[in-house]
C-alpha atoms as a PDB file:
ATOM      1  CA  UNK A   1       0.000   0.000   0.000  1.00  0.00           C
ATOM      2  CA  UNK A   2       2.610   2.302   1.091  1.00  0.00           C
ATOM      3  CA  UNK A   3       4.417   1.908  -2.491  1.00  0.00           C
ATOM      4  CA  UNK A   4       1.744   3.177  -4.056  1.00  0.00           C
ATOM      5  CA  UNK A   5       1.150   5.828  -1.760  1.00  0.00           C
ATOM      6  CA  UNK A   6       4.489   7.581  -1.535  1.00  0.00           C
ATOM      7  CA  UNK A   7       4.328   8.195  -5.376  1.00  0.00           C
ATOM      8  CA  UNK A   8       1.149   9.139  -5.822  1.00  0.00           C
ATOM      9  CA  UNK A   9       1.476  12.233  -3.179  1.00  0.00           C
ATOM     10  CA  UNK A  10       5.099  12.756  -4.209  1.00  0.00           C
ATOM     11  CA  UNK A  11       3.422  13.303  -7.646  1.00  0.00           C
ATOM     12  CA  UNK A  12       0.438  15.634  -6.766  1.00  0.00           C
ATOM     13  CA  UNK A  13       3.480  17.697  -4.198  1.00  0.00           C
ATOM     14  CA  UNK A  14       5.516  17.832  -7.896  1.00  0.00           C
ATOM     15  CA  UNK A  15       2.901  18.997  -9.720  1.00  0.00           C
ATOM     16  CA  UNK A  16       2.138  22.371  -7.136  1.00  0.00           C
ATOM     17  CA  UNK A  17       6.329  23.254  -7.527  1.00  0.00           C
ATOM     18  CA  UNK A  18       6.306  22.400 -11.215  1.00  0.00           C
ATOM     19  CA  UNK A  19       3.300  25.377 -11.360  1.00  0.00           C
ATOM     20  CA  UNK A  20       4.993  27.771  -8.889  1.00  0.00           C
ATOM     21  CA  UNK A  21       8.418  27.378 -10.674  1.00  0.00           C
ATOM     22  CA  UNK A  22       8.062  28.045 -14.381  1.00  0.00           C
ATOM     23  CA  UNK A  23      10.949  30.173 -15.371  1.00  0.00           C
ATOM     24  CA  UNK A  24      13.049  29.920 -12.029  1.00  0.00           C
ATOM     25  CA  UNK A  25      15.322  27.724 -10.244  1.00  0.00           C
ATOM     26  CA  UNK A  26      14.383  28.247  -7.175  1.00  0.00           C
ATOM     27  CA  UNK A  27      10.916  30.307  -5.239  1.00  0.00           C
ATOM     28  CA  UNK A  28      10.598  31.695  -1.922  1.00  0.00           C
ATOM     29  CA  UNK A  29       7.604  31.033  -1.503  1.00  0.00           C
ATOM     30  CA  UNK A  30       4.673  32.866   1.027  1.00  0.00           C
ATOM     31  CA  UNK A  31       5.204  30.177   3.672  1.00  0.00           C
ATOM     32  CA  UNK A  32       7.932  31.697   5.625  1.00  0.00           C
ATOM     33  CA  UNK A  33      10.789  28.805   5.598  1.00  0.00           C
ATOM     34  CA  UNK A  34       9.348  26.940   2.856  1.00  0.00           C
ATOM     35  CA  UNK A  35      11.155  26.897  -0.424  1.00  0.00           C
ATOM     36  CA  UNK A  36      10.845  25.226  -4.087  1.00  0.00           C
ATOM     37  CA  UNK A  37      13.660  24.218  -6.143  1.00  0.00           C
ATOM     38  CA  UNK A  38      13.635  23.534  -9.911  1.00  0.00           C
ATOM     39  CA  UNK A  39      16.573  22.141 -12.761  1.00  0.00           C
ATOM     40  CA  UNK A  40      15.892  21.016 -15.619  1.00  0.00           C
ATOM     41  CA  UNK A  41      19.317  19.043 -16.153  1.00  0.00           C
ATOM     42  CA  UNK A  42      22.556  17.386 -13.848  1.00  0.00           C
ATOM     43  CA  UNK A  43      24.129  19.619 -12.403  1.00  0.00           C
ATOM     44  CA  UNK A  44      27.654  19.711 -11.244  1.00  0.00           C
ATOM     45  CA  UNK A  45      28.751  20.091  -7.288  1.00  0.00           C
ATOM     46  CA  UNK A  46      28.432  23.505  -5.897  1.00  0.00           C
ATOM     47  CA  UNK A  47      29.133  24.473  -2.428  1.00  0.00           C
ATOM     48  CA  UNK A  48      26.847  25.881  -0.159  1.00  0.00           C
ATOM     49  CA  UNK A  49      25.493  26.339   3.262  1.00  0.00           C
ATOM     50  CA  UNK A  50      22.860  24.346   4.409  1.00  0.00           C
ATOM     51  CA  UNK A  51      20.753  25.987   6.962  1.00  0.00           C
ATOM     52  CA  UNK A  52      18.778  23.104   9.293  1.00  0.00           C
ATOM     53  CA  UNK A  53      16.199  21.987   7.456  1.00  0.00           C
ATOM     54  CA  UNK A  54      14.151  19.026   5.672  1.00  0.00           C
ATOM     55  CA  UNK A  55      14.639  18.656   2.227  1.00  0.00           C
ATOM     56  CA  UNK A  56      12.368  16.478   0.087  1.00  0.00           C
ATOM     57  CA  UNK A  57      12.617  15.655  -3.505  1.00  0.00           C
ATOM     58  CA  UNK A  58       9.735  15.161  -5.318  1.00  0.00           C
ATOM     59  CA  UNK A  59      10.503  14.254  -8.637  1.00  0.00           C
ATOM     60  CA  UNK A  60      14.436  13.510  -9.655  1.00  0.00           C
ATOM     61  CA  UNK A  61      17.332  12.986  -7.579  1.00  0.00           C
ATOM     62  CA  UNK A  62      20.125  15.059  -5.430  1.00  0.00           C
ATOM     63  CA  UNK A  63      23.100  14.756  -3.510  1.00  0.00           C
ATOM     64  CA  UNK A  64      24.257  16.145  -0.881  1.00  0.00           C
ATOM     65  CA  UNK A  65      27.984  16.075   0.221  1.00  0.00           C
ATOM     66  CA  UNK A  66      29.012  16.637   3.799  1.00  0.00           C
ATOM     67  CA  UNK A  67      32.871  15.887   4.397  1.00  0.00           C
ATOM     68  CA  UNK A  68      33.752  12.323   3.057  1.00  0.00           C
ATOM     69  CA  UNK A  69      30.265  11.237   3.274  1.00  0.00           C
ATOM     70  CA  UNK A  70      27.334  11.531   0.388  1.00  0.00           C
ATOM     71  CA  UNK A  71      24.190  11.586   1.242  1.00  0.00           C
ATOM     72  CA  UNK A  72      21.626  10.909  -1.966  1.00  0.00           C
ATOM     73  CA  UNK A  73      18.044  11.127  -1.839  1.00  0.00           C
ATOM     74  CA  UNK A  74      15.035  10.822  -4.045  1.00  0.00           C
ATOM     75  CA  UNK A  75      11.489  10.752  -3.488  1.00  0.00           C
ATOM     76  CA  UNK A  76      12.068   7.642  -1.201  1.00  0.00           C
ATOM     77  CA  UNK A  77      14.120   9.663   1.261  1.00  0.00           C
ATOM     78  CA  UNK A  78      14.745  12.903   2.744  1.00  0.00           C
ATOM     79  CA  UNK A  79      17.808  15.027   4.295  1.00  0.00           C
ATOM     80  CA  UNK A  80      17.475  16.573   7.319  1.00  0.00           C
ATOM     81  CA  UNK A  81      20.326  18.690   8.140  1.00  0.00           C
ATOM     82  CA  UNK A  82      19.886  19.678  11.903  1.00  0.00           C
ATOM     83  CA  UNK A  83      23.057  22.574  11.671  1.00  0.00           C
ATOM     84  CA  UNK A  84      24.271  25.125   9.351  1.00  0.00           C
ATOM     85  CA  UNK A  85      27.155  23.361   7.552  1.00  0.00           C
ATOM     86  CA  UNK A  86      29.092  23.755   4.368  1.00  0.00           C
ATOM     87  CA  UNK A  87      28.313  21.773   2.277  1.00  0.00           C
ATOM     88  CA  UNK A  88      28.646  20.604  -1.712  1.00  0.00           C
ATOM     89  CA  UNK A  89      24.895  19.958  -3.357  1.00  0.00           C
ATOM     90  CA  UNK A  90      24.512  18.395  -7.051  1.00  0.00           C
ATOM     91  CA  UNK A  91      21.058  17.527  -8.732  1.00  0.00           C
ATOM     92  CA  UNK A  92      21.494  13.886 -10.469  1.00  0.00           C
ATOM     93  CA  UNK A  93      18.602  13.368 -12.076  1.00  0.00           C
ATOM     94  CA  UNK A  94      16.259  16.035 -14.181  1.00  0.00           C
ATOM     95  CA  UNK A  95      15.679  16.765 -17.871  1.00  0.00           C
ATOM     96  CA  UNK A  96      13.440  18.816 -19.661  1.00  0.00           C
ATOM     97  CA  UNK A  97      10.277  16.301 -19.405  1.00  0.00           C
ATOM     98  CA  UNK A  98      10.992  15.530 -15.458  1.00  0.00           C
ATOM     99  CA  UNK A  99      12.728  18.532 -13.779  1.00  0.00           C
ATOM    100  CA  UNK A 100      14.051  17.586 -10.738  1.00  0.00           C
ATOM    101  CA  UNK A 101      11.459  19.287  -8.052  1.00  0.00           C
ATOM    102  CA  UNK A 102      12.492  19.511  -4.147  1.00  0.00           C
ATOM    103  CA  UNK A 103      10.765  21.380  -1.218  1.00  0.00           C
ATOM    104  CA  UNK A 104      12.893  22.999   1.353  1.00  0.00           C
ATOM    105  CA  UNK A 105      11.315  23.194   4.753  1.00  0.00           C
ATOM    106  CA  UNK A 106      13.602  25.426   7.103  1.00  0.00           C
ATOM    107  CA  UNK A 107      13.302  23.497  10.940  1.00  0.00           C
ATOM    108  CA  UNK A 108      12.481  25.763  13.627  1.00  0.00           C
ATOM    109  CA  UNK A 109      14.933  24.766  16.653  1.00  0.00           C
ATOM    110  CA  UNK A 110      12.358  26.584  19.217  1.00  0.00           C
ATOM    111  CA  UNK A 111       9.548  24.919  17.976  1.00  0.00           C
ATOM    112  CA  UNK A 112      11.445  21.640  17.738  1.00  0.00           C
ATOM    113  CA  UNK A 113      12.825  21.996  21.029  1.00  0.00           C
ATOM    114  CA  UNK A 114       8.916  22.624  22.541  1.00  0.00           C
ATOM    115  CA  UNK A 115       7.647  19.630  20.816  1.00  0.00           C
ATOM    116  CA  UNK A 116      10.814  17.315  21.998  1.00  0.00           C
ATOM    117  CA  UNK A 117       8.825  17.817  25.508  1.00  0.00           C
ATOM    118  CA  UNK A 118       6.136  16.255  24.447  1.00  0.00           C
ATOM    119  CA  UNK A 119       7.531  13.191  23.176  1.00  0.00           C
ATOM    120  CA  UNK A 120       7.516   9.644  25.199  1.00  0.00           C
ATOM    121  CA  UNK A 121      10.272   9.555  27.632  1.00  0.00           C
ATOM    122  CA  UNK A 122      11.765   6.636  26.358  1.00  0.00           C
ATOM    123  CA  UNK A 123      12.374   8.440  22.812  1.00  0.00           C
ATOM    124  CA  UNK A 124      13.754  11.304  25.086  1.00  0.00           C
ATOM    125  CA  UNK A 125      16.713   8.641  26.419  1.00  0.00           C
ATOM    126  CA  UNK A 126      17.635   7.423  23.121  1.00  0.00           C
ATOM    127  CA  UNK A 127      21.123   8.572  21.682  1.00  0.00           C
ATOM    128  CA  UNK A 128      22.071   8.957  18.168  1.00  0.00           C
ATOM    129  CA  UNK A 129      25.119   9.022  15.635  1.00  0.00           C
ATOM    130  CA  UNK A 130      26.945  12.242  15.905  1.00  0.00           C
ATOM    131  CA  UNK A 131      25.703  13.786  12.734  1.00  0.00           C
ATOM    132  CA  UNK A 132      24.821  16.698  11.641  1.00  0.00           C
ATOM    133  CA  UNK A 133      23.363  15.495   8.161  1.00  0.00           C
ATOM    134  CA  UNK A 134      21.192  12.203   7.913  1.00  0.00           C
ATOM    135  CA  UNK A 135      18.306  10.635   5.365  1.00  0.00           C
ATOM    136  CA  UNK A 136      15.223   9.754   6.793  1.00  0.00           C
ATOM    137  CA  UNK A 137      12.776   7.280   5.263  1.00  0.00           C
ATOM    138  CA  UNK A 138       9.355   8.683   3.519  1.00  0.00           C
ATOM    139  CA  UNK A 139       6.733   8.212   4.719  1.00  0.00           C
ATOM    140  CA  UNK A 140       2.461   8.681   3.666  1.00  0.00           C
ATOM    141  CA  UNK A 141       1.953  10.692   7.302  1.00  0.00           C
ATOM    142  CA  UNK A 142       4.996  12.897   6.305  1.00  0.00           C
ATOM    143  CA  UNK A 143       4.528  13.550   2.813  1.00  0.00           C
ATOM    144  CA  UNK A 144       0.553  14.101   3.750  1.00  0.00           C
ATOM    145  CA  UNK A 145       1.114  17.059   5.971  1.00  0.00           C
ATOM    146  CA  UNK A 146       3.834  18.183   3.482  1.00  0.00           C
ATOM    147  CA  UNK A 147       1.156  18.539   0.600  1.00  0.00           C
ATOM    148  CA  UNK A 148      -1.356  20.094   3.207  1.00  0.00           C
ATOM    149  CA  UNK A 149       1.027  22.884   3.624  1.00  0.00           C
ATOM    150  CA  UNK A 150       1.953  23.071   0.064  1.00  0.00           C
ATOM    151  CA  UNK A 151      -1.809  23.229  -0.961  1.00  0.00           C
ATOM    152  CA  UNK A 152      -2.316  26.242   1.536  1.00  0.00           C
ATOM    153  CA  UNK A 153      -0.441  28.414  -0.695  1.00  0.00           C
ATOM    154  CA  UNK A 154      -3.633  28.634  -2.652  1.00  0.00           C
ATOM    155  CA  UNK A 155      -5.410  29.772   0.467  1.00  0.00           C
ATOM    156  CA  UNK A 156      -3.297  33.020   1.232  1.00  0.00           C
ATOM    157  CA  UNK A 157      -6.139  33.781   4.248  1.00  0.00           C
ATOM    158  CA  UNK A 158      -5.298  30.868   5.957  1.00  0.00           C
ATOM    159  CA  UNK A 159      -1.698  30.955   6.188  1.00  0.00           C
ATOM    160  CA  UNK A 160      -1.560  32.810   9.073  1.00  0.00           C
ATOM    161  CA  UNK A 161      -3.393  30.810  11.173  1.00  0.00           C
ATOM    162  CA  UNK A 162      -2.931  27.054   9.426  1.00  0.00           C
ATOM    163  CA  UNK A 163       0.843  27.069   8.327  1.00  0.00           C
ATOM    164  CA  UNK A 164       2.570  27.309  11.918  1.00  0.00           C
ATOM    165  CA  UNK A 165       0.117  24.137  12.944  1.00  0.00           C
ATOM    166  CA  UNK A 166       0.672  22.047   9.170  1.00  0.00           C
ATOM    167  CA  UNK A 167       4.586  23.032  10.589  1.00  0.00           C
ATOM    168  CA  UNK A 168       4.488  21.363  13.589  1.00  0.00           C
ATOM    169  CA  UNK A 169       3.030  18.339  12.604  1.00  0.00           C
ATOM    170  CA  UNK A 170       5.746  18.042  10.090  1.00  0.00           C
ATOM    171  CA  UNK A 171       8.483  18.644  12.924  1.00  0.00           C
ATOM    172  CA  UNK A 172       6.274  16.070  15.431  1.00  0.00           C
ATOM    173  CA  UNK A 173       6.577  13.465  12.420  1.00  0.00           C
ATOM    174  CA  UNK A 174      10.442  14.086  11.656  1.00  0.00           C
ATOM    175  CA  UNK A 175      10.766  14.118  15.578  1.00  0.00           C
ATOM    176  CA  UNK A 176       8.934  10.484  15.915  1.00  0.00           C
ATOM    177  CA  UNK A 177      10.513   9.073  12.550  1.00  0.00           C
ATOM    178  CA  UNK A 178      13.343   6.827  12.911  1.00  0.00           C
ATOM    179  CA  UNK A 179      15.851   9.735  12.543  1.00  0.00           C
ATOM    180  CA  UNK A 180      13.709  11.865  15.609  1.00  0.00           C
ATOM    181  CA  UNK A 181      16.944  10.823  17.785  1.00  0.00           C
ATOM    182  CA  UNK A 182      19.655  12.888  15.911  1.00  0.00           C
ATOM    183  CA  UNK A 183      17.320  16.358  16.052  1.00  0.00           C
ATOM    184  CA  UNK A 184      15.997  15.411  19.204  1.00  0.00           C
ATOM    185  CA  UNK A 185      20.203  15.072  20.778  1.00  0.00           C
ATOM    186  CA  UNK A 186      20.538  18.857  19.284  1.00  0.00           C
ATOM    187  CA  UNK A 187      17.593  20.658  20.683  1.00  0.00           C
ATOM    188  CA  UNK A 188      18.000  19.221  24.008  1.00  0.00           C
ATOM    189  CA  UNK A 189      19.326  21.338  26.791  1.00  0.00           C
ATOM    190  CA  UNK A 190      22.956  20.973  27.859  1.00  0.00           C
ATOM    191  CA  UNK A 191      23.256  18.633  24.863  1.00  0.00           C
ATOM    192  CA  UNK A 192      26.728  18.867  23.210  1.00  0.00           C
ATOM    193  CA  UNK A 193      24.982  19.050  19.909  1.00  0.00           C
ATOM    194  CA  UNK A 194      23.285  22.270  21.554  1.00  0.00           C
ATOM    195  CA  UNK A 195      26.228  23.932  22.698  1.00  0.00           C
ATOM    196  CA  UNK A 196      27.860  23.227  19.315  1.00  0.00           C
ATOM    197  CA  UNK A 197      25.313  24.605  17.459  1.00  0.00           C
ATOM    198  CA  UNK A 198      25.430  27.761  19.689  1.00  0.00           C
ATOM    199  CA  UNK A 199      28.996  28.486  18.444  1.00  0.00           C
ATOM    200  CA  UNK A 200      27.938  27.921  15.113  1.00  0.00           C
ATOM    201  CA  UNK A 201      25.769  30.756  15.632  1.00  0.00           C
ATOM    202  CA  UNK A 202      28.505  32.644  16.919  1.00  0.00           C
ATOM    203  CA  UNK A 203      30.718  31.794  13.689  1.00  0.00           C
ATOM    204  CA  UNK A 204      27.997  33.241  11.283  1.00  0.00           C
ATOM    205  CA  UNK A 205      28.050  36.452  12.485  1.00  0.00           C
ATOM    206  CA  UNK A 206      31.818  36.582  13.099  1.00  0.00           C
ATOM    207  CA  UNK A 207      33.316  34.618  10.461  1.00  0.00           C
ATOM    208  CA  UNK A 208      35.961  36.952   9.992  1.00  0.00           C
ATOM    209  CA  UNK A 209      37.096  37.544  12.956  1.00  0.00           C
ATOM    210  CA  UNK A 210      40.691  35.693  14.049  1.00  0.00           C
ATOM    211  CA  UNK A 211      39.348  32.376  15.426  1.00  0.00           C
ATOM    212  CA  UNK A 212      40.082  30.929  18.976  1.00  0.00           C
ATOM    213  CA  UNK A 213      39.266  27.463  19.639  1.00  0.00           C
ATOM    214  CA  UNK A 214      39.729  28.095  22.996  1.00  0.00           C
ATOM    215  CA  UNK A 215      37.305  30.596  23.478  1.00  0.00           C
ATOM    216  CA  UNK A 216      34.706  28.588  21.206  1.00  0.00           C
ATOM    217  CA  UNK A 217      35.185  25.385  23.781  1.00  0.00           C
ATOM    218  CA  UNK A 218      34.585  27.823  26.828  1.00  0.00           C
ATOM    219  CA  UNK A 219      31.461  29.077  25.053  1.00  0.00           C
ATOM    220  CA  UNK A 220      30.486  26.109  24.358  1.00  0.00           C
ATOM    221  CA  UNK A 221      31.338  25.240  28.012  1.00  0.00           C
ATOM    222  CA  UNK A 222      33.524  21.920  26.863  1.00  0.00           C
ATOM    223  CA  UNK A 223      37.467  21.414  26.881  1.00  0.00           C
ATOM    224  CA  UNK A 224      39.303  21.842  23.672  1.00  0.00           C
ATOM    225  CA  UNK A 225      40.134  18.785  23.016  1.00  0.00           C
ATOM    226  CA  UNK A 226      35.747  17.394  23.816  1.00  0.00           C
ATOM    227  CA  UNK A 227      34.817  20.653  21.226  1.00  0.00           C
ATOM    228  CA  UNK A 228      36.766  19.736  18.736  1.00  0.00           C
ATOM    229  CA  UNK A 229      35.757  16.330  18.793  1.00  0.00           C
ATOM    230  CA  UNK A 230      32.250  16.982  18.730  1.00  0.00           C
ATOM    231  CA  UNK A 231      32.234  20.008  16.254  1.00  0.00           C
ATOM    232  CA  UNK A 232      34.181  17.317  13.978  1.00  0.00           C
ATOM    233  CA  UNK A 233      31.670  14.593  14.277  1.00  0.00           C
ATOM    234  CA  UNK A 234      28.548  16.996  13.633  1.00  0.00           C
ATOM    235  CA  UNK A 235      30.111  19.009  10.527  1.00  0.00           C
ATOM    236  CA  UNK A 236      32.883  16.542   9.541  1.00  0.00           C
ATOM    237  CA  UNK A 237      35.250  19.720   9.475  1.00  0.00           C
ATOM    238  CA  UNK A 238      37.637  20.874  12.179  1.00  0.00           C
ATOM    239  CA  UNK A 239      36.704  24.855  13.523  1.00  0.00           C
ATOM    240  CA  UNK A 240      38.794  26.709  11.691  1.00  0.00           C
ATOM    241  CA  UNK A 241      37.626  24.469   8.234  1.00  0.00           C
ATOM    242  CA  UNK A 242      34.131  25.688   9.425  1.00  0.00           C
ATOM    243  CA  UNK A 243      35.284  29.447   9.853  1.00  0.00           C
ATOM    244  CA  UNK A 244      37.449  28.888   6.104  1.00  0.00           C
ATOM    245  CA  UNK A 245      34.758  27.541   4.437  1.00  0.00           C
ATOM    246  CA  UNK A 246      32.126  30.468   5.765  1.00  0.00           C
ATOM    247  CA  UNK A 247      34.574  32.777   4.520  1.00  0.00           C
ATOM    248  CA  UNK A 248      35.318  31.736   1.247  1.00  0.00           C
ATOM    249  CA  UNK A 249      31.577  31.311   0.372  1.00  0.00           C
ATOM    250  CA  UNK A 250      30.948  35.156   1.456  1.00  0.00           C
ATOM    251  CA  UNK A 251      33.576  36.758  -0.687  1.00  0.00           C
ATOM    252  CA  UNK A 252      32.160  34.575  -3.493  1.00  0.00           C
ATOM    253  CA  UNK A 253      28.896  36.405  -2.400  1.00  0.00           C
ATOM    254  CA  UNK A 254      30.674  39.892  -2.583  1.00  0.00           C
ATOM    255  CA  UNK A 255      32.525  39.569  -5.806  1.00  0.00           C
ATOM    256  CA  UNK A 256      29.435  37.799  -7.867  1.00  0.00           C
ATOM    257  CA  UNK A 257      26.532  39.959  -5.825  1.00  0.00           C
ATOM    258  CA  UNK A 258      28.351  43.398  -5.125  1.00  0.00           C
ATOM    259  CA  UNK A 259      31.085  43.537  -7.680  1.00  0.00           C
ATOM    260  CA  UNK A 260      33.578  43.675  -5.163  1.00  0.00           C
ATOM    261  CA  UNK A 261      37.172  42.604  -6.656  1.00  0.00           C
ATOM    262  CA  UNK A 262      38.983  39.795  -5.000  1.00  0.00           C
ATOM    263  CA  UNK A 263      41.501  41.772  -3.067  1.00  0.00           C
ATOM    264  CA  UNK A 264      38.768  43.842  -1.628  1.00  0.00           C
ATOM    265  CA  UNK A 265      36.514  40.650  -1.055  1.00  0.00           C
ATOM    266  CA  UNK A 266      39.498  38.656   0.830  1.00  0.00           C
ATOM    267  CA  UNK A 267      40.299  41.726   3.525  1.00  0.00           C
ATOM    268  CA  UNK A 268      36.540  42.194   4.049  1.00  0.00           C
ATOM    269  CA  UNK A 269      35.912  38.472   4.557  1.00  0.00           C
ATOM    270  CA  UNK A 270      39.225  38.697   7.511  1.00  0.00           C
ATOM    271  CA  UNK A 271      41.973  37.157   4.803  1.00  0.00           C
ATOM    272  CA  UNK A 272      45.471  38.943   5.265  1.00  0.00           C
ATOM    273  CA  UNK A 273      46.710  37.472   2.569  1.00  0.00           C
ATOM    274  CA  UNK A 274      45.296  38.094  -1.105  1.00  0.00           C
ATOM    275  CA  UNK A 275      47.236  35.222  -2.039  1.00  0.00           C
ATOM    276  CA  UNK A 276      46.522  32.690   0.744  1.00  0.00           C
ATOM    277  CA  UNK A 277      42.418  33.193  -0.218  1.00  0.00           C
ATOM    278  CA  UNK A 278      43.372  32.987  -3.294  1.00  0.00           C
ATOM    279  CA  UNK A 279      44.268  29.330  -3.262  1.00  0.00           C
ATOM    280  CA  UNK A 280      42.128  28.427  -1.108  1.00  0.00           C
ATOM    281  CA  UNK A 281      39.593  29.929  -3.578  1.00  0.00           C
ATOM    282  CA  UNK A 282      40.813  27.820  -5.956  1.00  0.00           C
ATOM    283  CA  UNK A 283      41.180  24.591  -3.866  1.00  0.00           C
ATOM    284  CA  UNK A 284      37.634  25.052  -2.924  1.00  0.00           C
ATOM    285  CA  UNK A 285      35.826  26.030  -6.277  1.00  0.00           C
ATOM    286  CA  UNK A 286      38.204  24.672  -8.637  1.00  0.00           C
ATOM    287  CA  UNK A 287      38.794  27.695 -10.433  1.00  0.00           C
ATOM    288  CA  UNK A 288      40.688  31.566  -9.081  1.00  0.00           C
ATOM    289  CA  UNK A 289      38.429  34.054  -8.136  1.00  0.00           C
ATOM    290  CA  UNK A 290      39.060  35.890 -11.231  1.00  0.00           C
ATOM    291  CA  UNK A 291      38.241  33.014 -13.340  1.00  0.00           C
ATOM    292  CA  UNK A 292      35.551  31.458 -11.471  1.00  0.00           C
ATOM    293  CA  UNK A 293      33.373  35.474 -11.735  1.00  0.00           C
ATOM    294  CA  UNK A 294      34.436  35.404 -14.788  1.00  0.00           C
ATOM    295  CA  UNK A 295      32.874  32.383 -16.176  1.00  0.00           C
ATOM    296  CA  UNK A 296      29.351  32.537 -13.235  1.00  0.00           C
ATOM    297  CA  UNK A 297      29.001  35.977 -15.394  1.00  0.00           C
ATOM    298  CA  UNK A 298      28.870  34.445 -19.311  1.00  0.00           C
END
């Protein structure tokens, strides 16, 4: 029954983003946190930041590459990323007859955190894999609510009042799937996924600021060596990687969005050294900065 069930909504959820995405690659849509994404072709890896979310495809198929590890999913299974972590993305399957089609649904830790209180007491005890990035298996009660939410769209009146609760239910049904333990572990309170997530936080806003691992593990109240073990295991990239990686991706902002050069872009972005971001530009994007505006501009 359920075989037959997953495609069927997967199919009706397609045809809503197919309609809303004629033209684009991507709509924001007026769901705050909910987001459709369109290609009509492969693509190859790009980097990125992947806020926490769930991210389902609907029709097609994407990867998502966190470290060593690659992470594919389809309309059988979902990612749910639970931190903000760099990351490299590439759509696998889509053409001009069957665009790939995925729905971004952007978690809200708050809400998740509320609704972790109201789950059985046994789920609360159970520990996951130190990940910051898993799949999750589809399923009927997931992609149900998921279409609920998409189909309120057409109901602009109602959003208001309906989306928040379609929301929750989605979070409740992540929360209770077989992959609830890993979100649960980082919305819990004094939870070293928590605290690490915290710093994240902290390493958004001041990404270019000269980075001490010291100060991160007292913020994160953990010693140095327990921080950087755990911030390892969640992102798969040591602190300073994290901080690197943040960096690079804003002055790629800057140069392609502002027309800053890449001089300019490296000092605002905390490099000293034009040359030093300059290879690590290149090391990260395969191409200079020069080159790689260059050719995002033809």
């Amino acid at each position: 029954m359920q075989d037959k069930v997953i495609p069927s909504l997967s199919a009706a959820i397609a045809k809503e983003v197919e309609r809303r995405t004629q033209g684009v690659d991507w709509c924001e849509t007026e769901i705050a946190g909910l987001d459709f994404y369109r290609q009509s072709a492969p693509t190859s890896c790009s980097v990125c930041v992947v806020e926490p979310s769930i991210a389902l495809v609907v029709q097609g198929a994407k990867a998502m590459t966190l470290g060593e590890q690659t992470f594919r999913y389809d309309p059988s299974r979902f990612l749910i990323t639970s931190l903000d972590l760099p990351a490299k993305m590439q759509v696998l399957e889509a053409s001009e007859e069957a665009p790939y089609l995925g729905v971004v649904i952007k978690l809200d830790l708050a809400v998740m955190s509320d609704l972790m209180l109201q789950t059985p007491l046994t789920m609360q005890k159970e520990t996951a894999s130190d990940q910051g990035m898993i799949l999750g298996a589809t399923t009927p009660k997931l992609l149900g609510a998921i279409s609920r939410l998409v189909n309120l769209l057409d109901e602009p009146e109602s959003i208001a009042v309906l989306a928040p609760l379609i929301k929750r239910e989605i979070y409740w049904r992540v929360l209770m799937s077989e992959q609830g333990a890993r979100l649960r572990q980082i919305v819990s309170a004094g939870s070293h996924g928590l605290r690490i997530a915290r710093t994240i936080e902290w390493l958004k806003v001041h990404y270019d600021q000269h980075l001490s691992v010291d100060s991160l593990a007292d913020m994160a109240r953990m010693s140095k060596s327990t921080f950087h073990h755990h911030f390892r295991r969640l992102t798969s990239m040591s602190p300073l990687q994290y901080q690197k990686r943040l960096r690079l991706l804003e002055a790629r902002r800057l140069m392609l969005g502002e027309d800053i050069d890449a001089s300019a872009a490296a000092y605002r972005v905390g490099y000293e050294s034009p040359s030093q971001f300059s290879r690590e530009y290149s090391r990260l994007f395969g191409a200079s900065p020069k080159k790689d505006v260059a050719t995002q501009w033809q």
